[in-house]
PDB file of N, CA and C in Angstrom:
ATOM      1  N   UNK A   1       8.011 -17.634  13.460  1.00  0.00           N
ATOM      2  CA  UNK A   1       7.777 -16.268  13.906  1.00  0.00           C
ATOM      3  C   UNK A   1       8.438 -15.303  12.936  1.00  0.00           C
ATOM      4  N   UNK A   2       7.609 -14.034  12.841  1.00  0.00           N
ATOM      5  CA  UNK A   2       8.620 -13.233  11.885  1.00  0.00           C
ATOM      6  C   UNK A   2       7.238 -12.211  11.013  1.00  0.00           C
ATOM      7  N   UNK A   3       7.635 -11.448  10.245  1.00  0.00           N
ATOM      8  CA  UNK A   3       7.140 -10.631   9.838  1.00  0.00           C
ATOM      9  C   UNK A   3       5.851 -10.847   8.540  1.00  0.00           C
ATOM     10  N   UNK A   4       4.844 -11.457   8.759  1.00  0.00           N
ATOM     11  CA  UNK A   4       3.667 -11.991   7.940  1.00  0.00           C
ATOM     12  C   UNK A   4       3.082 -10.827   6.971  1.00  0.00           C
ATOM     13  N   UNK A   5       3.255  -9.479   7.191  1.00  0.00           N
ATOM     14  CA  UNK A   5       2.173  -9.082   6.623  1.00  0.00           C
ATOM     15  C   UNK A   5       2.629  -7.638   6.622  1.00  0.00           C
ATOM     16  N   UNK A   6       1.882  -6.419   5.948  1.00  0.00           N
ATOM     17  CA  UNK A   6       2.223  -4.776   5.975  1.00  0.00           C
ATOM     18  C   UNK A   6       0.576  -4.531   6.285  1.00  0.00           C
ATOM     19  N   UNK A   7       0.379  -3.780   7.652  1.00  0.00           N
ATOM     20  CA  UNK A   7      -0.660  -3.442   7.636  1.00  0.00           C
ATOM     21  C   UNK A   7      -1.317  -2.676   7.787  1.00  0.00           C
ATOM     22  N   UNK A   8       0.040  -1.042   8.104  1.00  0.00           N
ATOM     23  CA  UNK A   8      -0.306  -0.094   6.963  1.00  0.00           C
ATOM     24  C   UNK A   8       0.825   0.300   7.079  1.00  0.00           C
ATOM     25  N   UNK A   9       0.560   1.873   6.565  1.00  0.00           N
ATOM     26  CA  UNK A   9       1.541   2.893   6.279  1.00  0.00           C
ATOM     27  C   UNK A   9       1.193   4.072   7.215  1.00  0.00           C
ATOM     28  N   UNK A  10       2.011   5.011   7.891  1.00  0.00           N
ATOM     29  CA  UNK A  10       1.805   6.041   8.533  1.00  0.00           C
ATOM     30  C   UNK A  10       2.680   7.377   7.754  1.00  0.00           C
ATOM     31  N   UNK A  11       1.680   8.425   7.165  1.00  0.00           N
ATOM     32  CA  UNK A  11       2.289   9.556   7.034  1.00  0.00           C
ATOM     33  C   UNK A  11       2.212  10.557   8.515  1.00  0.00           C
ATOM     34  N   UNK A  12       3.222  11.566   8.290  1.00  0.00           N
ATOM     35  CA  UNK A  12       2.483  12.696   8.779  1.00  0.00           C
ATOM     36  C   UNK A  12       2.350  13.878   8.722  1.00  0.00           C
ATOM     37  N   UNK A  13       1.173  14.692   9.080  1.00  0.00           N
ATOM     38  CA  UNK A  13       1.109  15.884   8.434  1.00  0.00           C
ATOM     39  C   UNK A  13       1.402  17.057   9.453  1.00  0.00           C
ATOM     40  N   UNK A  14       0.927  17.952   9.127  1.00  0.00           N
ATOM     41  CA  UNK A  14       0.775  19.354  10.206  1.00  0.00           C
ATOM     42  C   UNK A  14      -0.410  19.100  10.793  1.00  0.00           C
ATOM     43  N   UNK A  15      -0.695  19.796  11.487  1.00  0.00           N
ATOM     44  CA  UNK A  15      -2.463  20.128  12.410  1.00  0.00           C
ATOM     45  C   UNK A  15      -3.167  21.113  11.285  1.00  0.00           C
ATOM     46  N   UNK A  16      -4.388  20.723  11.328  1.00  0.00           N
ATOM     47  CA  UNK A  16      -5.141  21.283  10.198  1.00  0.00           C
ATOM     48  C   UNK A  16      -5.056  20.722   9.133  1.00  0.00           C
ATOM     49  N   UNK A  17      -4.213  19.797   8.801  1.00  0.00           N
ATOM     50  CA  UNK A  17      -4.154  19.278   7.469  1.00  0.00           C
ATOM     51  C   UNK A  17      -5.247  18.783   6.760  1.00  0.00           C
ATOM     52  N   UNK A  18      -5.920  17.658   7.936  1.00  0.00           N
ATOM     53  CA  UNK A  18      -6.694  16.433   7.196  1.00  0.00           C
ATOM     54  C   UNK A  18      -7.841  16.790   5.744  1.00  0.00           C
ATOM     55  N   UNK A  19      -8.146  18.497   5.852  1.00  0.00           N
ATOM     56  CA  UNK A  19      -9.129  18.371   4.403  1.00  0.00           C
ATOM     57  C   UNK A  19      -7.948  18.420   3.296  1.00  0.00           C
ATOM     58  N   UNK A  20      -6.611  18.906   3.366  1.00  0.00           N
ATOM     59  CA  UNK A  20      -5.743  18.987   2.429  1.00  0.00           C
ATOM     60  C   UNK A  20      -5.561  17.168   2.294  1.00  0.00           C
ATOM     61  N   UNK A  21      -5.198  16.312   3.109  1.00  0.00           N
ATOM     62  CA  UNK A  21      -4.742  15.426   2.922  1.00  0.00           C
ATOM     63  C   UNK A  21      -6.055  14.681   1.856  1.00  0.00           C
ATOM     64  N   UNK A  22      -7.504  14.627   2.541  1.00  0.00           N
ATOM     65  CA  UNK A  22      -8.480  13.861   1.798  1.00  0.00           C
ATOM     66  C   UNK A  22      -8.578  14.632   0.296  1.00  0.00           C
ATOM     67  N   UNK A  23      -8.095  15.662  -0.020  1.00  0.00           N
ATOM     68  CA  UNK A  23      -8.186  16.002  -1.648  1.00  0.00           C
ATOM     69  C   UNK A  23      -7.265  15.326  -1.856  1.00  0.00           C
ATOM     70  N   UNK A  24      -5.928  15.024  -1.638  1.00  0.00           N
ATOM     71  CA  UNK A  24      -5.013  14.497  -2.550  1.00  0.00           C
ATOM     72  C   UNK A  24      -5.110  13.035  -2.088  1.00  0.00           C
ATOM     73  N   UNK A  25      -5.864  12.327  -0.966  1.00  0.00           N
ATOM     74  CA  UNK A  25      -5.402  11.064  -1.035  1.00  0.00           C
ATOM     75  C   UNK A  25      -6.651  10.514  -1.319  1.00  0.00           C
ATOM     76  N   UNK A  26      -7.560  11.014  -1.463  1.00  0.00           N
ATOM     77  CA  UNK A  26      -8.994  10.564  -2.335  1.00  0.00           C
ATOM     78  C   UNK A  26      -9.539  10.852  -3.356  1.00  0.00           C
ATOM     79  N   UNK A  27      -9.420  12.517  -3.866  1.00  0.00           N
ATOM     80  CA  UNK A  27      -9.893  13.432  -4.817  1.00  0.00           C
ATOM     81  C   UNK A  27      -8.719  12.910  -5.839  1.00  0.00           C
ATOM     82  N   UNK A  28      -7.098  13.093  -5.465  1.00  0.00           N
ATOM     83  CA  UNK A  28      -6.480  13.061  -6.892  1.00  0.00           C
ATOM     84  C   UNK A  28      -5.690  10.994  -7.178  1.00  0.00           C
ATOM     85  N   UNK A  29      -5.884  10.414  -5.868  1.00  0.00           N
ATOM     86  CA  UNK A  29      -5.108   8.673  -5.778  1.00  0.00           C
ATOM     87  C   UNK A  29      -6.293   8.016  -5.748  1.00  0.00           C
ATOM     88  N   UNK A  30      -7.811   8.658  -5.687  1.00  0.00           N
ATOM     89  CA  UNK A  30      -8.571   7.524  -5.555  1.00  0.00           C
ATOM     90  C   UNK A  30      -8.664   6.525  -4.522  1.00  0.00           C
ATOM     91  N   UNK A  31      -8.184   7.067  -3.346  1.00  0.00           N
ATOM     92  CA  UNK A  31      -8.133   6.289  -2.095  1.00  0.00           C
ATOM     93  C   UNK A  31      -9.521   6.500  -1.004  1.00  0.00           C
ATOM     94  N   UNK A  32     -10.028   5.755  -0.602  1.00  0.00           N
ATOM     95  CA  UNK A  32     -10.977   5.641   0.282  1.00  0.00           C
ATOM     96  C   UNK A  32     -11.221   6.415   1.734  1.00  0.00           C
ATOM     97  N   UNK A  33     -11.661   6.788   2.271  1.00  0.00           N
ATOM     98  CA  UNK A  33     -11.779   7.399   3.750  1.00  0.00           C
ATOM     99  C   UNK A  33     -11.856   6.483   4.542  1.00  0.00           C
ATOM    100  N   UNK A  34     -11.632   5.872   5.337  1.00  0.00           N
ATOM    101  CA  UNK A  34     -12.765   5.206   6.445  1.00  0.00           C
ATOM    102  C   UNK A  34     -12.602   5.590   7.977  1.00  0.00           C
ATOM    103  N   UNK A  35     -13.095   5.490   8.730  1.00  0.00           N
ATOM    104  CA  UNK A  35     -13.171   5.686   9.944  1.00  0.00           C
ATOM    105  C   UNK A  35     -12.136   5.194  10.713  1.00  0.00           C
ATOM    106  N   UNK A  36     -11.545   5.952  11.741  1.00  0.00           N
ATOM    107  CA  UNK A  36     -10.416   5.500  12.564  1.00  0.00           C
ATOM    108  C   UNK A  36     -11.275   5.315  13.525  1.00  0.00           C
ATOM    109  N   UNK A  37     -10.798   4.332  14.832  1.00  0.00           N
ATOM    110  CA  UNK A  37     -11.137   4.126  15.745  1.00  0.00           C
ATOM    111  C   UNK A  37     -11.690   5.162  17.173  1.00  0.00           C
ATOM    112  N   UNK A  38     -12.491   5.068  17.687  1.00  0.00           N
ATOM    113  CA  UNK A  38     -12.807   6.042  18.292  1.00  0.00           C
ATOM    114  C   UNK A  38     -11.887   6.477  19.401  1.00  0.00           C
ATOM    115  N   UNK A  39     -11.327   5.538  19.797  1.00  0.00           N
ATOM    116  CA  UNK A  39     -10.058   5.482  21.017  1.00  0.00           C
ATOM    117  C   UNK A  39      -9.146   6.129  20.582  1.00  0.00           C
ATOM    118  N   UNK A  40      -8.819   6.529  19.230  1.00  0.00           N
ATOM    119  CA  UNK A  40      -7.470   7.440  18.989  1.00  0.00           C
ATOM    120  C   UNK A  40      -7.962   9.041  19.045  1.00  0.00           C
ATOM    121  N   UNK A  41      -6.678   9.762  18.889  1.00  0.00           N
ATOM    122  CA  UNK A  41      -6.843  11.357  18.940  1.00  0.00           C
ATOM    123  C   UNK A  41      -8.093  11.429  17.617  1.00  0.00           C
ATOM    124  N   UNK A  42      -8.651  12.366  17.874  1.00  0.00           N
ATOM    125  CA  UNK A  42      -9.801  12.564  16.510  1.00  0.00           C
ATOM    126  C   UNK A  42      -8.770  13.324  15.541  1.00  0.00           C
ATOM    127  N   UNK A  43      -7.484  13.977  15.627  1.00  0.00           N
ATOM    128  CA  UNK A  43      -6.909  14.375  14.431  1.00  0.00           C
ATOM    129  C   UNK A  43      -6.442  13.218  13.647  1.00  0.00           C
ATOM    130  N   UNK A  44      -6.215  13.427  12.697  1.00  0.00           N
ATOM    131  CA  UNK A  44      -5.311  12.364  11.820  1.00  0.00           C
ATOM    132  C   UNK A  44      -6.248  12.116  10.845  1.00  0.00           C
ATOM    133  N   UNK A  45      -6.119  10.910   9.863  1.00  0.00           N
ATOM    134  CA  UNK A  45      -7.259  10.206   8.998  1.00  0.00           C
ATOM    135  C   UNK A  45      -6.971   8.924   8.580  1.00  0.00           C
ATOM    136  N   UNK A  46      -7.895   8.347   8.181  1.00  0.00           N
ATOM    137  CA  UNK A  46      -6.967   6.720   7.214  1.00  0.00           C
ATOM    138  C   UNK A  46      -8.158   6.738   6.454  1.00  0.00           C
ATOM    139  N   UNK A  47      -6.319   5.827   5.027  1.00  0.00           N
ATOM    140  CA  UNK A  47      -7.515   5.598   3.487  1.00  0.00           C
ATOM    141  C   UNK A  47      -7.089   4.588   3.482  1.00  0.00           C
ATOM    142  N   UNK A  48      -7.769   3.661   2.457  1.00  0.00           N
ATOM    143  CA  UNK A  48      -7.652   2.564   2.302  1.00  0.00           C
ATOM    144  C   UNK A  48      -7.778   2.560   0.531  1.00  0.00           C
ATOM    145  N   UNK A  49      -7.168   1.688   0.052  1.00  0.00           N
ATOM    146  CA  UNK A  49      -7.005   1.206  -1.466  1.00  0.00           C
ATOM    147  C   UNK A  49      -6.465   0.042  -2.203  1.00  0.00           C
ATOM    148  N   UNK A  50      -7.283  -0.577  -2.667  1.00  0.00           N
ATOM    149  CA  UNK A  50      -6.353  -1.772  -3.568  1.00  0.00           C
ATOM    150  C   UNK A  50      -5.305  -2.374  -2.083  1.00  0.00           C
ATOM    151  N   UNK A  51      -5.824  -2.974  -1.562  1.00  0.00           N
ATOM    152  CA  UNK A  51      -5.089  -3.198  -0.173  1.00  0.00           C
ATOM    153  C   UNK A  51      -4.339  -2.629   0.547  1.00  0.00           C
ATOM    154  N   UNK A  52      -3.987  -1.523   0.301  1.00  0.00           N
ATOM    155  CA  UNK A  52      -2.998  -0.314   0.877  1.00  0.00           C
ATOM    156  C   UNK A  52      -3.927  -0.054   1.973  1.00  0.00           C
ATOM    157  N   UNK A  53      -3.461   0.193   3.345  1.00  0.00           N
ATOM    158  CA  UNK A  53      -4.150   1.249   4.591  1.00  0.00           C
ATOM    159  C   UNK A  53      -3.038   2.407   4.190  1.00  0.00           C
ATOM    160  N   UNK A  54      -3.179   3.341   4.697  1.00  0.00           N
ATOM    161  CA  UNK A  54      -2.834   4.720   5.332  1.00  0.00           C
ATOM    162  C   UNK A  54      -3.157   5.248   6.359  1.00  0.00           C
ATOM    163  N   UNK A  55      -2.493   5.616   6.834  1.00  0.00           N
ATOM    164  CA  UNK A  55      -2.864   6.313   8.103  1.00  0.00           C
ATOM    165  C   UNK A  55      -2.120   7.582   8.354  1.00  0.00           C
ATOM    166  N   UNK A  56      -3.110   8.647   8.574  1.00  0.00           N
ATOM    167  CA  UNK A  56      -2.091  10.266   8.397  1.00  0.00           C
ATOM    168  C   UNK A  56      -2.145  10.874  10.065  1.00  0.00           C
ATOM    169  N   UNK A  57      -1.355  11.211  10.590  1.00  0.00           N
ATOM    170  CA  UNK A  57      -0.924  11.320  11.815  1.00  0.00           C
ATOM    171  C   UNK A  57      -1.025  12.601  11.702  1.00  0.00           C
ATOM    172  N   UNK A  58      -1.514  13.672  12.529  1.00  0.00           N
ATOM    173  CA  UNK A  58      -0.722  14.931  12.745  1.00  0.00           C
ATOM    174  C   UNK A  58       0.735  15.125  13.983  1.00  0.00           C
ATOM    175  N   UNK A  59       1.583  15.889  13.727  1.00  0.00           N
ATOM    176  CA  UNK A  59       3.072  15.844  14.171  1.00  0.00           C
ATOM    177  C   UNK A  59       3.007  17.316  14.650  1.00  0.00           C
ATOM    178  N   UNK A  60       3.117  18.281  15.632  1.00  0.00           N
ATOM    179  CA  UNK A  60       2.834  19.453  16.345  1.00  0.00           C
ATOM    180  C   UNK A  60       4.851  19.660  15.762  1.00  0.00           C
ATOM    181  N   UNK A  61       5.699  18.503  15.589  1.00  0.00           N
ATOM    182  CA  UNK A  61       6.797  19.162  14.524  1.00  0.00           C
ATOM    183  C   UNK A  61       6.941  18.303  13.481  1.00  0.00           C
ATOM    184  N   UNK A  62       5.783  18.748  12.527  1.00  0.00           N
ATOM    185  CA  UNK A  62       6.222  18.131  11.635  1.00  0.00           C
ATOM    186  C   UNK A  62       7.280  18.526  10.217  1.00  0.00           C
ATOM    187  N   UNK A  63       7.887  17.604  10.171  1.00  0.00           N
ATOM    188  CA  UNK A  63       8.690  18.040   8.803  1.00  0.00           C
ATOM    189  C   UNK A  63       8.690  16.486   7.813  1.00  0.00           C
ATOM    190  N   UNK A  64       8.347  16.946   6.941  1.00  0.00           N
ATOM    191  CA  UNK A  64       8.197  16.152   5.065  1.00  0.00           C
ATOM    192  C   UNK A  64       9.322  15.379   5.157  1.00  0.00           C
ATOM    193  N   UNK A  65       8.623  14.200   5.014  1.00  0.00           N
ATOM    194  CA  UNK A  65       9.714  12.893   4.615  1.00  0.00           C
ATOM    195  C   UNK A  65      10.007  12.672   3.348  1.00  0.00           C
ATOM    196  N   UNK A  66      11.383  13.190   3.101  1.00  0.00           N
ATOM    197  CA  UNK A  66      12.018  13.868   2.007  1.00  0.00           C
ATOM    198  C   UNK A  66      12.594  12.558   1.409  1.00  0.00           C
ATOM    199  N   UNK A  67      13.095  11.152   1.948  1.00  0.00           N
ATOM    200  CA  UNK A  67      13.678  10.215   1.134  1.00  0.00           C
ATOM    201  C   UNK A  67      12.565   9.169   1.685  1.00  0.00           C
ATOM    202  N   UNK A  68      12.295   8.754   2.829  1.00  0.00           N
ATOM    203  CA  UNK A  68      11.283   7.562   3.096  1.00  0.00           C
ATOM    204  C   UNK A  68       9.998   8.023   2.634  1.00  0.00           C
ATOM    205  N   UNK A  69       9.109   6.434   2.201  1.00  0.00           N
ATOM    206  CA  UNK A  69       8.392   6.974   1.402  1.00  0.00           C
ATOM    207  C   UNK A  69       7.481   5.247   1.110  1.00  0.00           C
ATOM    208  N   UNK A  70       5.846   5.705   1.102  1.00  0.00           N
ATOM    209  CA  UNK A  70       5.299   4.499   0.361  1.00  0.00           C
ATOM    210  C   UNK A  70       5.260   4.902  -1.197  1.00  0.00           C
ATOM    211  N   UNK A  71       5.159   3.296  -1.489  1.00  0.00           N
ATOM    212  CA  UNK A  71       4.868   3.210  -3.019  1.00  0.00           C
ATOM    213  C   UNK A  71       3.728   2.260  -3.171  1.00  0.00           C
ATOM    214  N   UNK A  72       3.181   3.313  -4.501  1.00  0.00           N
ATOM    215  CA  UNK A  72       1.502   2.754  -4.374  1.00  0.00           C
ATOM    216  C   UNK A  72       0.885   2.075  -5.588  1.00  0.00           C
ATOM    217  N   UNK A  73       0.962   0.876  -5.660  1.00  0.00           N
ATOM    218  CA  UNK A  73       0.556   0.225  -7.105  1.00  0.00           C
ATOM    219  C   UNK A  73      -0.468   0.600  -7.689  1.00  0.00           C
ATOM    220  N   UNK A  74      -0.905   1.173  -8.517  1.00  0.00           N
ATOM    221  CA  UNK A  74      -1.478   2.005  -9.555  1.00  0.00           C
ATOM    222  C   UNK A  74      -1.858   0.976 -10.762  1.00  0.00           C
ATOM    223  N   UNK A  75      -3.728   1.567 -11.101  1.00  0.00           N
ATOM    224  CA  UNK A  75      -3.562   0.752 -12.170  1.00  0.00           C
ATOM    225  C   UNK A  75      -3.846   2.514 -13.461  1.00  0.00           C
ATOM    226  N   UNK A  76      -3.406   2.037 -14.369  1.00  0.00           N
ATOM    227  CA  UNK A  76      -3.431   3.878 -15.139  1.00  0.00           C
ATOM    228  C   UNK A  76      -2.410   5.080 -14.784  1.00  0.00           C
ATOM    229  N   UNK A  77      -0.791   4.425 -14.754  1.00  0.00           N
ATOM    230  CA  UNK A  77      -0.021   4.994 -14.217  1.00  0.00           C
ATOM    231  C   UNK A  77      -0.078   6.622 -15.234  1.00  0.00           C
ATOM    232  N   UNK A  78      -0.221   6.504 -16.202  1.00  0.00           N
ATOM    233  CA  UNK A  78       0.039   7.528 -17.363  1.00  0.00           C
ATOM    234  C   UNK A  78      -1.479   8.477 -17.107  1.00  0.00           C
ATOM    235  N   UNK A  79      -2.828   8.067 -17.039  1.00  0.00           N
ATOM    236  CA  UNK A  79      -3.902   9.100 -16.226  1.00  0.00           C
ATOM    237  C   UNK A  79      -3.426   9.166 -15.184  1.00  0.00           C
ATOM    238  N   UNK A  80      -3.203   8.676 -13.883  1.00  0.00           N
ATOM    239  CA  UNK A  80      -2.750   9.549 -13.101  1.00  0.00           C
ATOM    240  C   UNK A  80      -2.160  10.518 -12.965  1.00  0.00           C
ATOM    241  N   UNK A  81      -0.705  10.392 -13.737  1.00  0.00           N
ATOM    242  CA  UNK A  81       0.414  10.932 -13.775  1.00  0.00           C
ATOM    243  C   UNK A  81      -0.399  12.554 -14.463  1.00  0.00           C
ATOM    244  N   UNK A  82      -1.291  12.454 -15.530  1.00  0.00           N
ATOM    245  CA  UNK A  82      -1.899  13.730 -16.223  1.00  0.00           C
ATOM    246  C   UNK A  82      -2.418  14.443 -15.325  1.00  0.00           C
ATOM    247  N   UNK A  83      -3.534  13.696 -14.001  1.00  0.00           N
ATOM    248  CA  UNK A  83      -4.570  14.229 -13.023  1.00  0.00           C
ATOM    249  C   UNK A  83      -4.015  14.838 -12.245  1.00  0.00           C
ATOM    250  N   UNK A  84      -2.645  14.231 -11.684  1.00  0.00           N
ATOM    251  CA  UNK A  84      -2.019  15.261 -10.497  1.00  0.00           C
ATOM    252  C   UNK A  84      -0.685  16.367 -11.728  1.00  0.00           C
ATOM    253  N   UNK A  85      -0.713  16.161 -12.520  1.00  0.00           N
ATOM    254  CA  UNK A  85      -0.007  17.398 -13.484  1.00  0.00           C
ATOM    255  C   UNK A  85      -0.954  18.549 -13.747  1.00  0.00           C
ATOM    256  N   UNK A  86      -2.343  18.377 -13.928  1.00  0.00           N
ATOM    257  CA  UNK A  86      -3.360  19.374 -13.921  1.00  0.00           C
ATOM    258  C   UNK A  86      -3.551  19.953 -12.515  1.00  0.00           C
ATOM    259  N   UNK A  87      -3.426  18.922 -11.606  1.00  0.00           N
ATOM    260  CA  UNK A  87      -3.994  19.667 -10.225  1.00  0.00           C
ATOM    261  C   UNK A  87      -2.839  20.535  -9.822  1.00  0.00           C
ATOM    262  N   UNK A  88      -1.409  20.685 -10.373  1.00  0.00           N
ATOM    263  CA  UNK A  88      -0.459  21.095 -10.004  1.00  0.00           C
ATOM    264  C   UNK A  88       0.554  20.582  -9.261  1.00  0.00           C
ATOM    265  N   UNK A  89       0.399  19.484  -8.839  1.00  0.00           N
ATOM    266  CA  UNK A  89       1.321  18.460  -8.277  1.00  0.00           C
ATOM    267  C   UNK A  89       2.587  18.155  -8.426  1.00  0.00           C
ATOM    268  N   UNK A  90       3.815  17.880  -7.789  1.00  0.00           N
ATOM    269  CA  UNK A  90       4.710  17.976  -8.350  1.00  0.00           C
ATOM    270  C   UNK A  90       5.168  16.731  -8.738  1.00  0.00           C
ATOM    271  N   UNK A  91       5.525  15.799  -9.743  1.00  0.00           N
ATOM    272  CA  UNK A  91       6.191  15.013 -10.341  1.00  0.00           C
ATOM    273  C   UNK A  91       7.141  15.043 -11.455  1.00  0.00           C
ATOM    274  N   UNK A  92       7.801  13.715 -10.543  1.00  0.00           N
ATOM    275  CA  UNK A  92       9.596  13.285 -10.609  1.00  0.00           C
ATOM    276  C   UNK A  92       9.736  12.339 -11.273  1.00  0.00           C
ATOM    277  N   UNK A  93      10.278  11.962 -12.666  1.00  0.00           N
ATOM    278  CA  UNK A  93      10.624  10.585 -12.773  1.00  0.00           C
ATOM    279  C   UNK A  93      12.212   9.861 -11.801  1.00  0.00           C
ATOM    280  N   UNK A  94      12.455   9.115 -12.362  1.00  0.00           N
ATOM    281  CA  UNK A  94      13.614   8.570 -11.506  1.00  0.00           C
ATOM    282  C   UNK A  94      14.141   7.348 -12.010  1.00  0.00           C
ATOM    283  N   UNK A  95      15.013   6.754 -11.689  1.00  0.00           N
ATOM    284  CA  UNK A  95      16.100   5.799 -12.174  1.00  0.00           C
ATOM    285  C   UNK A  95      15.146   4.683 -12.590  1.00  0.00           C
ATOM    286  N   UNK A  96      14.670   3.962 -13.925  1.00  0.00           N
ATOM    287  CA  UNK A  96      13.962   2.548 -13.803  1.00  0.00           C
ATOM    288  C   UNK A  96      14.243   1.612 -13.307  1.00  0.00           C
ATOM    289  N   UNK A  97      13.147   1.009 -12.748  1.00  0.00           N
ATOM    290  CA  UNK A  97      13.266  -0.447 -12.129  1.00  0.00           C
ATOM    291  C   UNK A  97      12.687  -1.456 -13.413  1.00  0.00           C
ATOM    292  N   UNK A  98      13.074  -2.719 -13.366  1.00  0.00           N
ATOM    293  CA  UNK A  98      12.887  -3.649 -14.405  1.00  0.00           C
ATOM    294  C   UNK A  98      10.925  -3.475 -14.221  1.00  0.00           C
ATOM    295  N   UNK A  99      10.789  -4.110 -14.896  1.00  0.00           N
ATOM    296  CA  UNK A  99       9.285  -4.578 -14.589  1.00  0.00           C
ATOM    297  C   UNK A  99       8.232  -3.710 -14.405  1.00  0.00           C
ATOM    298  N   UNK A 100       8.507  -2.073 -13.969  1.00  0.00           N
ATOM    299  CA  UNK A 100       8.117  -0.999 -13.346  1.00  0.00           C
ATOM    300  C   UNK A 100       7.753  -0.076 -14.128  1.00  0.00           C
ATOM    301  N   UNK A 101       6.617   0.453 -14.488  1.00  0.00           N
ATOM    302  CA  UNK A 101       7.144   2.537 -14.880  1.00  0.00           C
ATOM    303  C   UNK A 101       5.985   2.698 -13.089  1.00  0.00           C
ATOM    304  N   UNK A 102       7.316   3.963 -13.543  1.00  0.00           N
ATOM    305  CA  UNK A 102       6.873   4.676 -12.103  1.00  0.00           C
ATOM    306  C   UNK A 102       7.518   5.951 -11.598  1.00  0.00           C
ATOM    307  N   UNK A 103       6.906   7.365 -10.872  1.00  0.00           N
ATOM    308  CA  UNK A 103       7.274   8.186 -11.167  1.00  0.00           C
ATOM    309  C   UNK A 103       7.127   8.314  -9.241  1.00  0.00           C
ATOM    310  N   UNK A 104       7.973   9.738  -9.002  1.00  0.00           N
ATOM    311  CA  UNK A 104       7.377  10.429  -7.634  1.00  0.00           C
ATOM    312  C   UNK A 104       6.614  11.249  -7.538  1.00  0.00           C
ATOM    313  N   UNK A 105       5.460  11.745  -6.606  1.00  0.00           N
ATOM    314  CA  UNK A 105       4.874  12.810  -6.706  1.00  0.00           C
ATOM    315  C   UNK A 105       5.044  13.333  -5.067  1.00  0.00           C
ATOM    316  N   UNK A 106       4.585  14.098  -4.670  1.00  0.00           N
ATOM    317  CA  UNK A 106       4.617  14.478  -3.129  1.00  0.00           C
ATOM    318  C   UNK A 106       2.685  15.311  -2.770  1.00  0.00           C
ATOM    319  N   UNK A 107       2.889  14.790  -1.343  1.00  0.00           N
ATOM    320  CA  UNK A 107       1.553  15.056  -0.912  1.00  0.00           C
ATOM    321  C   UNK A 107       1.883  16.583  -0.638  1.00  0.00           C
ATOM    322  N   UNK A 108       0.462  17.143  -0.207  1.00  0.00           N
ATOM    323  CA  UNK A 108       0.369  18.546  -0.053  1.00  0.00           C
ATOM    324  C   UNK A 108       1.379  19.256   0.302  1.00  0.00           C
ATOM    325  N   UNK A 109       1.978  18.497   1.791  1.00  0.00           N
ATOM    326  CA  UNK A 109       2.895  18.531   3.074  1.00  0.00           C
ATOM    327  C   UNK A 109       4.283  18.597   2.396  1.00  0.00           C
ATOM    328  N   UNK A 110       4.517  18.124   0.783  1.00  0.00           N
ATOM    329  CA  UNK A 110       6.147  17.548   0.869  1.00  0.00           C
ATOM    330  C   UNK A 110       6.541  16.240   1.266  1.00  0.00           C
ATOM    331  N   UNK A 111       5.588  15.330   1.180  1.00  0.00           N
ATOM    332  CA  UNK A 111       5.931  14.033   1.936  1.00  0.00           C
ATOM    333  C   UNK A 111       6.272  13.187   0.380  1.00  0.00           C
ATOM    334  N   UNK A 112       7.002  12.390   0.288  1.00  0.00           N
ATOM    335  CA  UNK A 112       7.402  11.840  -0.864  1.00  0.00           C
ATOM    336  C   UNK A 112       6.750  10.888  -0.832  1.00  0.00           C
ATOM    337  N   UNK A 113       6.067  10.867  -2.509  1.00  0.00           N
ATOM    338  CA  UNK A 113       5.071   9.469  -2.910  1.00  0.00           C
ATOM    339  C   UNK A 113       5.408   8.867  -3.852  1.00  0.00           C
ATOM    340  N   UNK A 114       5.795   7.164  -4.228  1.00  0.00           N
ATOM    341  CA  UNK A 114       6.108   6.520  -5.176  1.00  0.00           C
ATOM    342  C   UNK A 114       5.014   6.250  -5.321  1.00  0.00           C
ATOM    343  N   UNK A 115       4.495   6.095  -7.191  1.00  0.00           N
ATOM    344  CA  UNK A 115       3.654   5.636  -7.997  1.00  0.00           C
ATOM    345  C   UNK A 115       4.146   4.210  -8.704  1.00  0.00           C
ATOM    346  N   UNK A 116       3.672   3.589  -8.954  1.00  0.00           N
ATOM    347  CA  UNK A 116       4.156   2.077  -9.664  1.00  0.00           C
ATOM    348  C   UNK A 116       3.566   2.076 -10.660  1.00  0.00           C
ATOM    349  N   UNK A 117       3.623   1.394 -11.735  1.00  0.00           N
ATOM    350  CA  UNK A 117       2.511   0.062 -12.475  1.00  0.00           C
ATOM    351  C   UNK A 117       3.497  -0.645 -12.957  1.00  0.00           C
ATOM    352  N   UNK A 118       2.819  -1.788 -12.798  1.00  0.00           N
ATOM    353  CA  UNK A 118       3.564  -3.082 -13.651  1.00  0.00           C
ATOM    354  C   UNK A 118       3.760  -3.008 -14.584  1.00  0.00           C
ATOM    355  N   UNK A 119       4.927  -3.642 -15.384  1.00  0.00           N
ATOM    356  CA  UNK A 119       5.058  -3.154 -16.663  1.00  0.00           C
ATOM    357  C   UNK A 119       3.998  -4.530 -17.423  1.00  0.00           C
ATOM    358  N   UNK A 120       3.492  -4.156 -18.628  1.00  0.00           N
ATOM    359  CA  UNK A 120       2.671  -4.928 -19.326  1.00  0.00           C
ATOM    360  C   UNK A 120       3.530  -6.257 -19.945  1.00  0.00           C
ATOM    361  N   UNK A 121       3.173  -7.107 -20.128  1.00  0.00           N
ATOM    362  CA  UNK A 121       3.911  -8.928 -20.242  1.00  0.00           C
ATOM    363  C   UNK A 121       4.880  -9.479 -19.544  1.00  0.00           C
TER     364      UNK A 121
END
């Protein structure tokens, strides 16, 4: 018994968010839309990517998760990093990890996002 698997991630945003959230988590990460279940609140959204779920919650108080945070394996860490620098986005580098380049960026909201890629050999 014990913990098998991650099967997703939950952000959350304000009310009204979800067209802000689908530009930055589809338009600028390349993440997928798909349909949430009909049984939940109709606010919120989920993406899906390279095996990542998401799932964006609206929070009536929400406030930006300023240190917790997913990190999202990336393939084209250096185009990305250009796409959300043009869109205006804010990115952070930060302390290296072995094996890693990888930077922070934050969603619309202020919610903190780790970027990855493997390092090459």
């Amino acid at each position: 018994m014990g913990v098998i698997g991650l099967d997703h991630i939950q952000l959350a945003i304000p009310a009204g968010g979800e067209d802000r959230a689908r530009t930055f988590f589809v338009g600028l990460l390349g993440m997928v839309e798909v349909p949430k279940p009909s049984s939940l609140s109709p606010s919120g959204c989920w993406f899906t990517g390279g095996g990542a779920a998401l799932h964006i919650g609206v929070d009536p108080d929400f406030r930006p998760a300023r240190k917790a945070h997913p990190a999202f394996l990336v393939e084209d860490l250096a185009g990305l990093r250009a796409r959300l620098v043009e869109a205006g986005c804010v990115v952070r580098d930060d302390a290296p990890i072995a094996g890693y380049a990888r930077f922070f960026t934050e969603d619309p909201f202020g919610n903190r996002i780790e970027l990855m890629e493997r390092a090459a050999g």
